[in-house]
C-alpha atoms as a PDB file:
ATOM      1  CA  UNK A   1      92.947 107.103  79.585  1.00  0.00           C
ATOM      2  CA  UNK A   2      95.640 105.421  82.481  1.00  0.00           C
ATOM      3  CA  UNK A   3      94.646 102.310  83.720  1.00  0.00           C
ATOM      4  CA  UNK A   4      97.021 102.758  86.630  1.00  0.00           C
ATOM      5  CA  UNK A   5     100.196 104.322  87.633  1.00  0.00           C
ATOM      6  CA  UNK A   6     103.204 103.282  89.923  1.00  0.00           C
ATOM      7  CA  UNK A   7     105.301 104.640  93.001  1.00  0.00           C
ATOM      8  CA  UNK A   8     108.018 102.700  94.904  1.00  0.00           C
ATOM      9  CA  UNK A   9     108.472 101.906  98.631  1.00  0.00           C
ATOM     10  CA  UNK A  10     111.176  99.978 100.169  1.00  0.00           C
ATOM     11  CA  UNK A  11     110.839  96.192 101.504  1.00  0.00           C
ATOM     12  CA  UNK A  12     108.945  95.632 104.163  1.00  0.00           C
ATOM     13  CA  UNK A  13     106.959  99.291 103.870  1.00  0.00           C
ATOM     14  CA  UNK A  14     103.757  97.541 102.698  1.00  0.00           C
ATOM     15  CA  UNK A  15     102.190  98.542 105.679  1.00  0.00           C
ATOM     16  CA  UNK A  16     102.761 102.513 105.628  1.00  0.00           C
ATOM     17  CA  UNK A  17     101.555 102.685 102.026  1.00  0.00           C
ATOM     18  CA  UNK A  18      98.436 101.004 103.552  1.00  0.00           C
ATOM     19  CA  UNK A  19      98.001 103.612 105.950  1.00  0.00           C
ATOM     20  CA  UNK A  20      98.161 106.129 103.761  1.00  0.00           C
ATOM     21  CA  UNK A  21      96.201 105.426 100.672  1.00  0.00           C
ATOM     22  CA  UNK A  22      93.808 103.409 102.724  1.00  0.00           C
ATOM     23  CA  UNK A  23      93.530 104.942 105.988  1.00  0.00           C
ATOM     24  CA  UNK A  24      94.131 108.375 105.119  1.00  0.00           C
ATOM     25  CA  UNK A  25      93.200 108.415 101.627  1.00  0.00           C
ATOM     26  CA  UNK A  26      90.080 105.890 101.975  1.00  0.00           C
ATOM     27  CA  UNK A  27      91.508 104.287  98.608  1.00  0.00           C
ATOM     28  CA  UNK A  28      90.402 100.535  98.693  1.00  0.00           C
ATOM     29  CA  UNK A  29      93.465  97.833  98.296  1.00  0.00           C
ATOM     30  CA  UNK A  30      92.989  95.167  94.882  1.00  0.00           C
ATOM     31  CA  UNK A  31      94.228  91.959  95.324  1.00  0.00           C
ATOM     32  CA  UNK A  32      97.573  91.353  93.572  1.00  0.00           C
ATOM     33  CA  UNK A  33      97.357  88.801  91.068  1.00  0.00           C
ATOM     34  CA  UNK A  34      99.178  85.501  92.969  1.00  0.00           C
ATOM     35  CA  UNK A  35     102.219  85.587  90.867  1.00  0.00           C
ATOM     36  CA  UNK A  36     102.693  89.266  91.519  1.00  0.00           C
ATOM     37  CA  UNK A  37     101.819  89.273  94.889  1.00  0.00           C
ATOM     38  CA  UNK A  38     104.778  87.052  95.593  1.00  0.00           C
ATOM     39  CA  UNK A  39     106.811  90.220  94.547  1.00  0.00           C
ATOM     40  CA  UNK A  40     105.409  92.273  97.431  1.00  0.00           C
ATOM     41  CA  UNK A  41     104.141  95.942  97.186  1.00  0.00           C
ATOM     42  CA  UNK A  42     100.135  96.504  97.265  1.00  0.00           C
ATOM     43  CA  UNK A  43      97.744  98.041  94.650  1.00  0.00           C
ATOM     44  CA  UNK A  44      95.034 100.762  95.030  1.00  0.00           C
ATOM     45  CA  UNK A  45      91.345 101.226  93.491  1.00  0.00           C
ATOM     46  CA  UNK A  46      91.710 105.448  93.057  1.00  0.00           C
ATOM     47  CA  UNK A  47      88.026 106.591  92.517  1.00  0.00           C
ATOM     48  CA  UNK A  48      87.269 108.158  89.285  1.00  0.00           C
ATOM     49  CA  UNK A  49      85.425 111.247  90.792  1.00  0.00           C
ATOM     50  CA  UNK A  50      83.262 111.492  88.265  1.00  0.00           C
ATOM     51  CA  UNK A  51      85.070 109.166  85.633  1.00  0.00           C
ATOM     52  CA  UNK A  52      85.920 105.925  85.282  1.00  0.00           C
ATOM     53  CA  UNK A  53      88.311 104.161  88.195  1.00  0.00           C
ATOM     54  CA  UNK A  54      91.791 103.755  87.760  1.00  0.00           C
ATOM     55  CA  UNK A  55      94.622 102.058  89.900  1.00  0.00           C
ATOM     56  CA  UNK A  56      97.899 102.836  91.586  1.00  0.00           C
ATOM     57  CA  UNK A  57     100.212 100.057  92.219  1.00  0.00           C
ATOM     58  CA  UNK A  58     103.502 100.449  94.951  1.00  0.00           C
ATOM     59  CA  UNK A  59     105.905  98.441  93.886  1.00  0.00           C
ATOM     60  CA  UNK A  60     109.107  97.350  96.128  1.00  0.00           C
ATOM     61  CA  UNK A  61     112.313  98.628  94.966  1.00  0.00           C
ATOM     62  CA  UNK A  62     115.277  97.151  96.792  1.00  0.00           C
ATOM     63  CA  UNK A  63     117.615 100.443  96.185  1.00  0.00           C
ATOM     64  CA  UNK A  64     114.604 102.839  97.118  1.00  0.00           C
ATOM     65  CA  UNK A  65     115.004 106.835  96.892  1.00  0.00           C
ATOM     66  CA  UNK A  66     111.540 108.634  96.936  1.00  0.00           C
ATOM     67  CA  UNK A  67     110.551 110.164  93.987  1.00  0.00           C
ATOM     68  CA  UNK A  68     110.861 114.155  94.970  1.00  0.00           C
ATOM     69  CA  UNK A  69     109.931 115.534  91.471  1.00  0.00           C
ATOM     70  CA  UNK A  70     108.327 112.998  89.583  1.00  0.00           C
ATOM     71  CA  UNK A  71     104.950 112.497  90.942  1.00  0.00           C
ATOM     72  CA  UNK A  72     101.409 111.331  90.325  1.00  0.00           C
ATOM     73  CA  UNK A  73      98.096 114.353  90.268  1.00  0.00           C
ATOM     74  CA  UNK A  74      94.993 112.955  91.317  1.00  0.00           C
ATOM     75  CA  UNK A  75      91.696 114.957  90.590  1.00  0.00           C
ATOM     76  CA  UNK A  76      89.709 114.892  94.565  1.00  0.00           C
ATOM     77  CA  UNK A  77      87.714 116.401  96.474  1.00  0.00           C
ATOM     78  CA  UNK A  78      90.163 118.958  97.189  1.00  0.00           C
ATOM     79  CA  UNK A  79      89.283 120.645 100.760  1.00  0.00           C
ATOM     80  CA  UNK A  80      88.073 117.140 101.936  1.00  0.00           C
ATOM     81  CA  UNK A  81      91.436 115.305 100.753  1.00  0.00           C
ATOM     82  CA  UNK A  82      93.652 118.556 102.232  1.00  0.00           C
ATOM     83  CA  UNK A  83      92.010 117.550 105.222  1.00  0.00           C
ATOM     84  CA  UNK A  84      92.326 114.129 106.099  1.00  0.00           C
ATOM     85  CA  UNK A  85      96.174 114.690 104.482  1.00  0.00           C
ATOM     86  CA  UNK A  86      96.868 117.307 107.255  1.00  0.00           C
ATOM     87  CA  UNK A  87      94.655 115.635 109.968  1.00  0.00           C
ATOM     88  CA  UNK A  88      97.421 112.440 109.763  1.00  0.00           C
ATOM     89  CA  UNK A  89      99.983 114.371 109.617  1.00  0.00           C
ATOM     90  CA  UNK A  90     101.331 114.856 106.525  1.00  0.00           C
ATOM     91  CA  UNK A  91     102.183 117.921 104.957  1.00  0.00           C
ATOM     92  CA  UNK A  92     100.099 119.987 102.872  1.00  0.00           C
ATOM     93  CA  UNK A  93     101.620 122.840 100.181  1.00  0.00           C
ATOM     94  CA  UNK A  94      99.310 124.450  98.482  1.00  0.00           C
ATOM     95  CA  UNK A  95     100.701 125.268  94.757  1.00  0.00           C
ATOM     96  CA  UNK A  96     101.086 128.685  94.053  1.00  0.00           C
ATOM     97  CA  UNK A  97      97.541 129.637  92.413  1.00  0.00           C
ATOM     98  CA  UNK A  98      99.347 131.408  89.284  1.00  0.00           C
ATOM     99  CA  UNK A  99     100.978 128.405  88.224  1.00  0.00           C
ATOM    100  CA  UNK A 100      97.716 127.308  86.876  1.00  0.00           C
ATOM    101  CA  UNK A 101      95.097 129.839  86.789  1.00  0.00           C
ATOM    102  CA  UNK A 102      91.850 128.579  88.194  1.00  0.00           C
ATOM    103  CA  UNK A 103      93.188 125.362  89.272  1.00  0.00           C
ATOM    104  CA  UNK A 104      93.819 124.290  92.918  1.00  0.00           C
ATOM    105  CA  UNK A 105      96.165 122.232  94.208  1.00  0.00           C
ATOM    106  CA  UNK A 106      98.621 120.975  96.777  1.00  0.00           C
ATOM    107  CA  UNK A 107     101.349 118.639  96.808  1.00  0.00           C
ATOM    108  CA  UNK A 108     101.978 116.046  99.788  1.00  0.00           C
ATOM    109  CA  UNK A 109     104.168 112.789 100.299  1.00  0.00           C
ATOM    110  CA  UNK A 110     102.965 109.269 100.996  1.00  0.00           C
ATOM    111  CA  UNK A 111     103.861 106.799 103.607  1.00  0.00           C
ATOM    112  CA  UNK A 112     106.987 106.358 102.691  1.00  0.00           C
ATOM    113  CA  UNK A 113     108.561 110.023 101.239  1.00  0.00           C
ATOM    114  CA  UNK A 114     106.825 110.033  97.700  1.00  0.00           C
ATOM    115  CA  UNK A 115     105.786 113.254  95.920  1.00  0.00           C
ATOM    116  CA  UNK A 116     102.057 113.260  95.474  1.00  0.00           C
ATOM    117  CA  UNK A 117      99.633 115.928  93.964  1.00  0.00           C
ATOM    118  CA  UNK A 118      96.056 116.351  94.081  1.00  0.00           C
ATOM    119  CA  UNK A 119      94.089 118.586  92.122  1.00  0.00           C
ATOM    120  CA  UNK A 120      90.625 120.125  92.154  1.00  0.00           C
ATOM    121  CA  UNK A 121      87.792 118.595  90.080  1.00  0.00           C
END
C-alpha cells in the first residue's frame, strides 16, 4: 500500500495545482503540517475508489522541469475523470488499448506540465 506520492511545481504555482486537483479533479486539499507548510507546495486527499485513501503531495522545486515520463496512475472513474480533464482544458490521450489488454486509460498533465495517468477501476 502508498500512503502518498509526490510531483513538483515551481514557486509560487500553488495556486494552479489547486485548480487542478481540486477544481478539476474534485480532490480535497490536507492541511500541511505547520513546519512543512512553511516550505510551500499543497497536499491532496486522492479517494480510494473502492480502497482505502491515499495522498499526493506537490512539493516546490526551485529548478523545476515537469516530469514528462515519470508519472503517477490513479485508478477513477474513468469516463467521468476524461471528462472534467477535457472540459478544463487539458489534454486527454487515450493509451493505446493493446498496451494493456482490458485496461483503459489516458494520460494528461497537471497545472503546471506534469505527466499524469488515470486508469479504469
Amino acid at each position: 500500500m502508498i500512503h502518498h506520492v509526490q510531483v513538483s511545481c515551481p514557486p509560487g504555482s500553488e495556486g494552479a495545482q489547486r485548480a487542478f486537483y481540486t477544481g478539476v479533479l474534485g480532490w480535497p486539499e490536507l492541511r500541511k503540517p505547520p513546519l512543512l507548510a512553511a516550505r510551500g507546495g499543497c497536499w491532496f486527499r486522492v479517494p480510494g475508489n473502492g480502497g482505502p485513501d491515499g495522498e499526493l503531495h506537490v512539493g516546490v522545486e526551485a529548478d523545476f522541469r515537469p516530469a514528462a515520463k515519470a508519472h503517477p496512475a490513479f485508478v477513477v472513474d474513468i469516463d467521468a475523470t476524461a471528462e472534467a480533464v477535457a472540459g478544463a482544458g487539458h489534454p486527454v490521450r487515450w493509451a493505446d488499448p493493446a498496451e494493456i489488454p482490458g485496461r483503459r486509460r489516458f494520460f494528461t498533465v497537471d497545472g503546471v506540465g506534469n505527466r499524469l495517468e488515470f486508469l479504469a477501476d
